[in-house]
Every structure is written in structure tokens, then in C-alpha cells.
Protein backbone atom coordinates (compact mmCIF):
# COMPACT_ATOMS: atom_id res chain seq x y z
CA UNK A 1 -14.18 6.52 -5.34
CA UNK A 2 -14.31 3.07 -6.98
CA UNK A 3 -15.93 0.50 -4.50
CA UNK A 4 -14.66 -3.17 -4.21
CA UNK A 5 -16.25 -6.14 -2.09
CA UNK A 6 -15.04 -8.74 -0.30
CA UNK A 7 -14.99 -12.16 -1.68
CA UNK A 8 -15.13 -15.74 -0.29
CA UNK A 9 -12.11 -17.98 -1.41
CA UNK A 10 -14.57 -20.27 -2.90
CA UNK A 11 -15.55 -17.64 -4.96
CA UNK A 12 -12.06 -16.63 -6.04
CA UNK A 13 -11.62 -19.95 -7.67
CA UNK A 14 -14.17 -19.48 -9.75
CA UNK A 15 -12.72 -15.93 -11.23
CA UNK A 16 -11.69 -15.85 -14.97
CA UNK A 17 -8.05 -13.59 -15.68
CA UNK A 18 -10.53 -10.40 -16.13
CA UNK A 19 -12.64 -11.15 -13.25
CA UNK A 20 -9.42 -11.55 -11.06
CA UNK A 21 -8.46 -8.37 -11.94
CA UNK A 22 -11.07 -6.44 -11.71
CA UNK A 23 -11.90 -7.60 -8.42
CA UNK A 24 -7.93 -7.28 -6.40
CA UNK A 25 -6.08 -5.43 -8.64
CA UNK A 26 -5.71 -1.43 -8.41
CA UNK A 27 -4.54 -0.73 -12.02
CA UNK A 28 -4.30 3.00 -11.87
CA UNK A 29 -3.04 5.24 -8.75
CA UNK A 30 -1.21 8.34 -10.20
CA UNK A 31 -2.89 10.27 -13.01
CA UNK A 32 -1.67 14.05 -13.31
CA UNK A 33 -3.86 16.23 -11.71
CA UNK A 34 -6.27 14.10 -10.08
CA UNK A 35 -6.83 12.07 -6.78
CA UNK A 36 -7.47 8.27 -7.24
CA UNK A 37 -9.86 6.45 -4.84
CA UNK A 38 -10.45 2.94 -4.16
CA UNK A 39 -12.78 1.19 -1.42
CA UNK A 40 -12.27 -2.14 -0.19
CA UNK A 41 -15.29 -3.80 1.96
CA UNK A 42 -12.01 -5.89 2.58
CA UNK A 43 -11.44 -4.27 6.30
CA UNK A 44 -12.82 -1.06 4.73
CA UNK A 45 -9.43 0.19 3.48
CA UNK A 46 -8.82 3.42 1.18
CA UNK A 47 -6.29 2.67 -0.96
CA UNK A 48 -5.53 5.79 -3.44
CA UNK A 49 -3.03 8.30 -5.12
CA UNK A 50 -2.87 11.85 -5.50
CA UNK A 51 -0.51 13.33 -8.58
CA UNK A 52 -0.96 17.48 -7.91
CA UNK A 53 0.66 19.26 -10.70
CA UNK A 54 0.10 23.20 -11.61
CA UNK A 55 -3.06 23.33 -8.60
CA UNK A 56 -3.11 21.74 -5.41
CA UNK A 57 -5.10 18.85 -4.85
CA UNK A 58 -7.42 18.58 -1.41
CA UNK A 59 -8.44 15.24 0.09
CA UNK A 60 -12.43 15.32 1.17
CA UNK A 61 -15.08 13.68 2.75
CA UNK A 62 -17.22 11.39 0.23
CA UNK A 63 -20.79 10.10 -0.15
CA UNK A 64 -19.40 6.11 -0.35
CA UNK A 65 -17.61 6.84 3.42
CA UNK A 66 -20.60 8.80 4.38
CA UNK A 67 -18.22 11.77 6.08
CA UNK A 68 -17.94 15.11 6.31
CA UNK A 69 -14.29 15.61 5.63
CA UNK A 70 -11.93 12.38 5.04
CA UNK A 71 -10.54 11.66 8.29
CA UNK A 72 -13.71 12.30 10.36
CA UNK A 73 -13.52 8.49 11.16
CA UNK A 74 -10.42 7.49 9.96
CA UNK A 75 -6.89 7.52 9.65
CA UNK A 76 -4.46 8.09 7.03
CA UNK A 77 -0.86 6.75 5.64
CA UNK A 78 1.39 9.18 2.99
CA UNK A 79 4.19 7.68 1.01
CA UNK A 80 5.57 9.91 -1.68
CA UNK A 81 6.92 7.85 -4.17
CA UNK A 82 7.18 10.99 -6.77
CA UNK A 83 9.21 14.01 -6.81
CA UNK A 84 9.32 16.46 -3.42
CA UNK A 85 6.03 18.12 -2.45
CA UNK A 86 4.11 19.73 0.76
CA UNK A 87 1.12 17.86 2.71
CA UNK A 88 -0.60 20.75 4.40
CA UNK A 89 -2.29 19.38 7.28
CA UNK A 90 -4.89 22.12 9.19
CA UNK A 91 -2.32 24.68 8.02
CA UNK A 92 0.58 22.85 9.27
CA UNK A 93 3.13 21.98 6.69
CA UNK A 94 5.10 18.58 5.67
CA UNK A 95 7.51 18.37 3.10
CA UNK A 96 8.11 15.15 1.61
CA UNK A 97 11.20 13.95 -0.88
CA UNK A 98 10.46 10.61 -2.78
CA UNK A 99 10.28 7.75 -0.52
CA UNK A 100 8.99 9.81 2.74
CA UNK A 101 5.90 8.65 4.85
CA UNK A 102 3.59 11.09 6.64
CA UNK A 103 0.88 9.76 9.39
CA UNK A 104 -2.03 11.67 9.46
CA UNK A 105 -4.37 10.92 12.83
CA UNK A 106 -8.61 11.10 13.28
CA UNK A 107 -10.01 14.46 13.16
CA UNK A 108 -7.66 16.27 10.89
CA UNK A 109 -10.11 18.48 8.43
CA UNK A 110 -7.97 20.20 6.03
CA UNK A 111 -5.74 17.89 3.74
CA UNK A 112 -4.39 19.78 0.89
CA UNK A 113 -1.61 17.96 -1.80
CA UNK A 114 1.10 19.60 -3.65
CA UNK A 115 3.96 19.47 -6.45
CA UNK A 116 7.66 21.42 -5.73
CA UNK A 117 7.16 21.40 -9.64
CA UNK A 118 4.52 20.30 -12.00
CA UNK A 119 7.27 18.34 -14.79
CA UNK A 120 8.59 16.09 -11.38
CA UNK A 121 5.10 16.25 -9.20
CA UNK A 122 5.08 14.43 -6.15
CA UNK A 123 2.63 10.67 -6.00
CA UNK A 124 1.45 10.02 -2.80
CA UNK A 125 0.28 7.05 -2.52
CA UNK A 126 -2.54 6.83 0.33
CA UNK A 127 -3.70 4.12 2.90
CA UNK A 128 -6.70 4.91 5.01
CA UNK A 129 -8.10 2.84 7.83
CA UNK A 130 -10.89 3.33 10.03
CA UNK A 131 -10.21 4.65 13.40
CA UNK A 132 -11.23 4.61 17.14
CA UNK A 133 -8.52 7.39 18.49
CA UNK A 134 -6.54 10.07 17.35
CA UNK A 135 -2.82 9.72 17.41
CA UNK A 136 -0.68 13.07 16.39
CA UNK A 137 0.29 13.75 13.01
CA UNK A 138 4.33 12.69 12.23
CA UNK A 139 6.30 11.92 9.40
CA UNK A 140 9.21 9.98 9.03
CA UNK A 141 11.92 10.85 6.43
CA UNK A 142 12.89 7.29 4.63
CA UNK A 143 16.50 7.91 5.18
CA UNK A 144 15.88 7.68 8.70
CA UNK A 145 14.09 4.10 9.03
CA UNK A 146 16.63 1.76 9.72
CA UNK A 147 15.98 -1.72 7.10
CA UNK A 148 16.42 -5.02 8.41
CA UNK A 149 18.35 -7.02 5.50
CA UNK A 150 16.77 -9.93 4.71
CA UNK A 151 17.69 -13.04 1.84
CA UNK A 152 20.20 -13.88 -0.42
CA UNK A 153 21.63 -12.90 -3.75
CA UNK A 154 21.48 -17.01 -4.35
CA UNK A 155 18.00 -16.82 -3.78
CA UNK A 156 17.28 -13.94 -5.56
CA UNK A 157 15.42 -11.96 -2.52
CA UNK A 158 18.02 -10.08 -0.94
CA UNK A 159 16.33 -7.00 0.35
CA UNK A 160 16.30 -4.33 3.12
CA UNK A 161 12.34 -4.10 4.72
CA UNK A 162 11.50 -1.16 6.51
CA UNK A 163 8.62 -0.79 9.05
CA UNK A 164 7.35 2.68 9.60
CA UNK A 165 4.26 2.87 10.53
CA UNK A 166 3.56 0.12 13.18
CA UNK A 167 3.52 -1.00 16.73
CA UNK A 168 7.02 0.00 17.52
CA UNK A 169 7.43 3.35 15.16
CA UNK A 170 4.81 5.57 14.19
CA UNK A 171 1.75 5.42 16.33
CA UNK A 172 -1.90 4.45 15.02
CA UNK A 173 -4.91 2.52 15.60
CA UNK A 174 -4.71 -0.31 13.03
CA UNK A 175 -2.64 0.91 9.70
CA UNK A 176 0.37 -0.62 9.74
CA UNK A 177 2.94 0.29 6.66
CA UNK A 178 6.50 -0.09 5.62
CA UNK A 179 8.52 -0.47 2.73
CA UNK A 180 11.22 -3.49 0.90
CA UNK A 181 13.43 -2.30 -1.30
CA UNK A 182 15.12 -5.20 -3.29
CA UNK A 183 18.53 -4.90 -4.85
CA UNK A 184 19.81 -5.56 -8.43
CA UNK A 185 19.48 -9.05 -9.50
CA UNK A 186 16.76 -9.65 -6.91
CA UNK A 187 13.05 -10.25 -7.74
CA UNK A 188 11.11 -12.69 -5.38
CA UNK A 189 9.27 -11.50 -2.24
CA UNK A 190 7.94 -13.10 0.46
CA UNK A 191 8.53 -16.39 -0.47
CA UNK A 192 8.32 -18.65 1.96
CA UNK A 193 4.83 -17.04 1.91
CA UNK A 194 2.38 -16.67 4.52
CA UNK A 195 -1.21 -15.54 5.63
CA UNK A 196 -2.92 -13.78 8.47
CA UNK A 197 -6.47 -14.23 8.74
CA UNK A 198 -6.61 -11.07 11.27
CA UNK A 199 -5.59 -8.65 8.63
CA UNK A 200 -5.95 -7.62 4.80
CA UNK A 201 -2.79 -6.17 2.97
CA UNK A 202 -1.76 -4.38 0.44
CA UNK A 203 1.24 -4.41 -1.83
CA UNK A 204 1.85 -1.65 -4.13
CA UNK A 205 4.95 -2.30 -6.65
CA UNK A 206 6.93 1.06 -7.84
CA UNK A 207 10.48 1.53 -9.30
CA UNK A 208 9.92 -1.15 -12.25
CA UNK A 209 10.90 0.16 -15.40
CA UNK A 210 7.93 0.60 -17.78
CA UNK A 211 8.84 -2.30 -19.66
CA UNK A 212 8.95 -4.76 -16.93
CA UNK A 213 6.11 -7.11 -15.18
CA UNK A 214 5.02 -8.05 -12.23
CA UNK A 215 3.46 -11.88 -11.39
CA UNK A 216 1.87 -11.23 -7.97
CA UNK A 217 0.66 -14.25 -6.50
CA UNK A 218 -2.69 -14.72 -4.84
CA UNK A 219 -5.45 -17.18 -3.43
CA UNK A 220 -5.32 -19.89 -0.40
CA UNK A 221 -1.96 -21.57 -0.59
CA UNK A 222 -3.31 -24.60 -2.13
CA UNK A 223 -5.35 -22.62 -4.88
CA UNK A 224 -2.87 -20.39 -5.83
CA UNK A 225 -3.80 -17.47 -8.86
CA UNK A 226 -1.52 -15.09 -10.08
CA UNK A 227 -2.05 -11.47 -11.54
CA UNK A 228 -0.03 -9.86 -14.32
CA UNK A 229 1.00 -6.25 -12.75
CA UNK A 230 3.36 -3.16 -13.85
CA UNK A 231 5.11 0.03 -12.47
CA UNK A 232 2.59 2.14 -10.06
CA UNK A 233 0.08 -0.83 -9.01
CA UNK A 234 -1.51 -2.31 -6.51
CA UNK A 235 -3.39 -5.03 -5.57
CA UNK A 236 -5.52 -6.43 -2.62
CA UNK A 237 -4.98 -9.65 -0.87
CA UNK A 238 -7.56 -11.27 1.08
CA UNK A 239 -6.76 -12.56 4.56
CA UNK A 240 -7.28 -15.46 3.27
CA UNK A 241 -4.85 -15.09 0.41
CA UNK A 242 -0.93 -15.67 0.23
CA UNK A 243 0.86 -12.57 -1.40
CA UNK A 244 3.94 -12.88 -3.30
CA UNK A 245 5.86 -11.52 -6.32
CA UNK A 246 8.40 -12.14 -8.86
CA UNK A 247 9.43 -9.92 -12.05
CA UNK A 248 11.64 -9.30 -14.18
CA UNK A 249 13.43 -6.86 -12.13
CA UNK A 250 14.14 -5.80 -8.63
CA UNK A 251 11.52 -3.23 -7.97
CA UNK A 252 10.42 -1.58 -4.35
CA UNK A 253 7.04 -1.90 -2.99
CA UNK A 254 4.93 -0.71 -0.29
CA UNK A 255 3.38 -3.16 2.28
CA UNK A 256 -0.06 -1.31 4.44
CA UNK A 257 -2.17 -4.21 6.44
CA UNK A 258 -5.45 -3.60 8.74
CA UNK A 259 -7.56 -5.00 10.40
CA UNK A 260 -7.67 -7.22 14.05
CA UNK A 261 -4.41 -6.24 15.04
CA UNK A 262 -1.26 -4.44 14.02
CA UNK A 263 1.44 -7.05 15.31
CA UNK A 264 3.66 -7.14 12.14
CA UNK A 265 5.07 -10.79 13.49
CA UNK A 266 1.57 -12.43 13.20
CA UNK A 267 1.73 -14.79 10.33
CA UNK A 268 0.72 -17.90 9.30
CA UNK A 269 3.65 -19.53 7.38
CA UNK A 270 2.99 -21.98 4.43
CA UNK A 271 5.63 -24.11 3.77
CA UNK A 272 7.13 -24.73 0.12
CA UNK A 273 5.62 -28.00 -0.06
CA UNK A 274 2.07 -26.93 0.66
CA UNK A 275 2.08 -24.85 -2.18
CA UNK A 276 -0.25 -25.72 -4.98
């Protein structure tokens, strides 16, 4: 589990290219076989990915979270963004096709990952919050989350977001995630941008072909940075930090905030001219 700490805005100025990424971006979530951790002191969010092929893969407790098992203080966000595989979950099991969420509530022990088939395998990508209360385990099939459309084809943003995991779907203590898909000839998001010093997020950018990139924008709205990203990343923004993208495609990414609250409305807008 690779540990990352929080950093002052001040201190984000001062951050070469490498520095930048080394310090927000997660450049490597779904390696065959294996379970990918990362720690942010940034609200103390997991953010990981687990690729089971042949063997099943089980989520545990770890030295840098000081638990016993994984969820002994925390809670836990599934998107599959692979091919279809099983979440067992203290014996019970989930079956999840590619875009499927599973919530996964304090004090579940046994958390065991796996492929239909090792040549598709399922890539969960993980979210895990600390928690205060234990809310049952449910998942949510994606073609059952209604998507509010949002932009324009003139703009280039037209796009459906989906919120699944938040205050008025699934259930939790602080993790709130969804999911915007944009269409074809599409490629900003979140632009107007915004910021919300009560919560970190995450963005995680899939469905880019191999070839295409990713310029995520980052930093306070009048110190603006931008990191370089591909398929299958993620980064972290600050609360302090705007976070925005543009590529050379439409692509799909997942959205997971926590921290003070989970109102998904609670934003501090930046307007165009402000930016810098």
C-alpha cells in the first residue's frame, strides 16, 4: 500500500511535472493478478484496483491502516470497470458485469475478488473511506441508475452523470461515488469548474483508447497545473484544488469524494474569468 500526504497549495506551486505526479497522480490501478493500494492522508482515502485472473484475489487488513481485516474501520466502494466477476462478501455472493457498483459497509471480514474468465478478468476499481456506522452491503447494476444529461455537443461536454452511491441512493457514512459517461465528440468535464473545501475527490478516467491522453486540471483556480494522464488512471484533487479534464476523446470516468459531508450539491463554483 503506497502512502501519499497531504499538501498545502502553497506547496503545490512549487511542484516540478515529476513532483506533481508523483504526489496526485495514481498511475497504475489494474495489473493482472494483483491488488493495487494507495493511501491518501488527503481525508484518509483508499483508492485501489484489484485485476483477479486464474486465483482469486482477497482484500486484507494492512500494517499502514493498522487493522485487522480491511473494513474493520472503514467502508468500501466496487466499480467493475473489467469483464464480469463475483465479490464474495462473508460468503455472500455479488456478481458484477462491467460498469456495476457494489457497497460494502463496516465490519465485513471476508472480501474475496474474482474473474468469470482469466483472458476478460474483471477491474474493480476500489474507494475506501473511514467509517463511524455500518450500513448493509448493496449493489447497484449500472443499467439501473438513471443519468441526468448534462451539456452540449457545441460545447463539447454533453454527458449523462450518474450518482450511485450518495445521499439519495446507496447508503454510507461519507463515500460518495458515481459515474459520467461522455458521448462521441465530447471531451471536457466539469468546466465551469468548482471546489469544495469539505471534501477530497477522486477522478479515475477509463474507456480511452490506449493511444489517447488525458490533461486533468489541478491547483487553486488562480494557480492552475495540469497532469498528463491515460486509460486506467487516477488522480487526487485536493479540496483545495479545481478538477477538470479534456482529451482527445470522450472517455468515462469515475467521480468518489469524502470527507465533511456527502451533499453532492456542495460546491464552490469558479467562474471562467477567475481562471488563471
Amino acid at each position: 500500500m503506497e502512502k501519499r500526504y497531504a499538501t498545502h497549495p502553497d506547496h503545490a506551486k512549487t511542484l516540478n511535472t515529476e513532483q506533481l505526479r508523483n504526489q496526485y497522480l495514481v498511475p497504475e490501478l489494474f495489473v493482472p493478478g494483483e491488488i493495487k493500494l494507495y493511501y491518501s492522508l488527503e481525508d484518509r482515502v483508499v483508492v485501489g484496483g484489484i485485476t483477479p485472473t486464474n486465483d482469486a484475489l482477497h482484500l486484507e487488513g494492512h500494517d499502514v491502516i493498522k487493522a485487522d481485516y480491511f473494513l474493520q474501520r472503514r467502508e468500501l466502494g466496487v466499480i467493475n470497470v473489467g469483464g464480469k466477476g463475483t465479490v464474495l462478501v462473508d460468503g455472500e455472493e455479488y456478481s458484477l458485469e462491467k460498469r456495476d457498483t457494489l457497497y460494502i459497509g463496516l465490519g465485513c471480514k471476508e472480501l474475496i475478488f474474482k474473474s468469470e474468465t482469466a483472458e476478460n478478468p474483471a477491474k474493480y476499481y476500489l474507494i475506501s473511506t473511514p467509517a463511524h456506522k455500518k450500513y448493509p452491503v448493496q449493489k447497484a447494476a449500472f443499467v439501473d441508475i438513471p443519468g441526468d444529461q448534462m451539456g452540449s455537443q457545441e460545447s463539447a461536454n454533453k454527458r449523462s452523470i450518474h450518482r450511485i452511491i450518495h445521499e439519495n441512493g446507496i447508503q454510507s457514512c461519507q463515500l460518495v461515488m458515481g459515474m459520467t459517461l461522455l458521448e462521441p465528440g465530447s471531451v471536457w468535464n466539469s468546466m465551469p469548474t468548482h471546489t469544495h473545501d469539505r471534501r477530497v475527490e477522486i477522478y479515475m478516467y477509463f474507456d480511452l483508447d490506449e493511444n489517447a491522453r488525458l490533461f486533468h486540471m489541478m491547483g487553486e483556480p488562480t494557480e492552475t497545473r495540469h497532469i498528463v494522464m491515460k486509460n486506467e488512471q487516477a488522480v487526487l484533487s485536493p479540496s483545495w484544488s479545481i478538477h477538470s479534464g479534456v482529451a482527445t476523446s470522450n472517455y468515462t470516468f469515475i467521480w468518489a469524494m469524502a470527507g465533511e459531508n456527502y451533499t453532492y450539491t456542495d460546491m464552490d463554483h469558479v467562474a471562467m474569468e477567475d481562471l488563471r
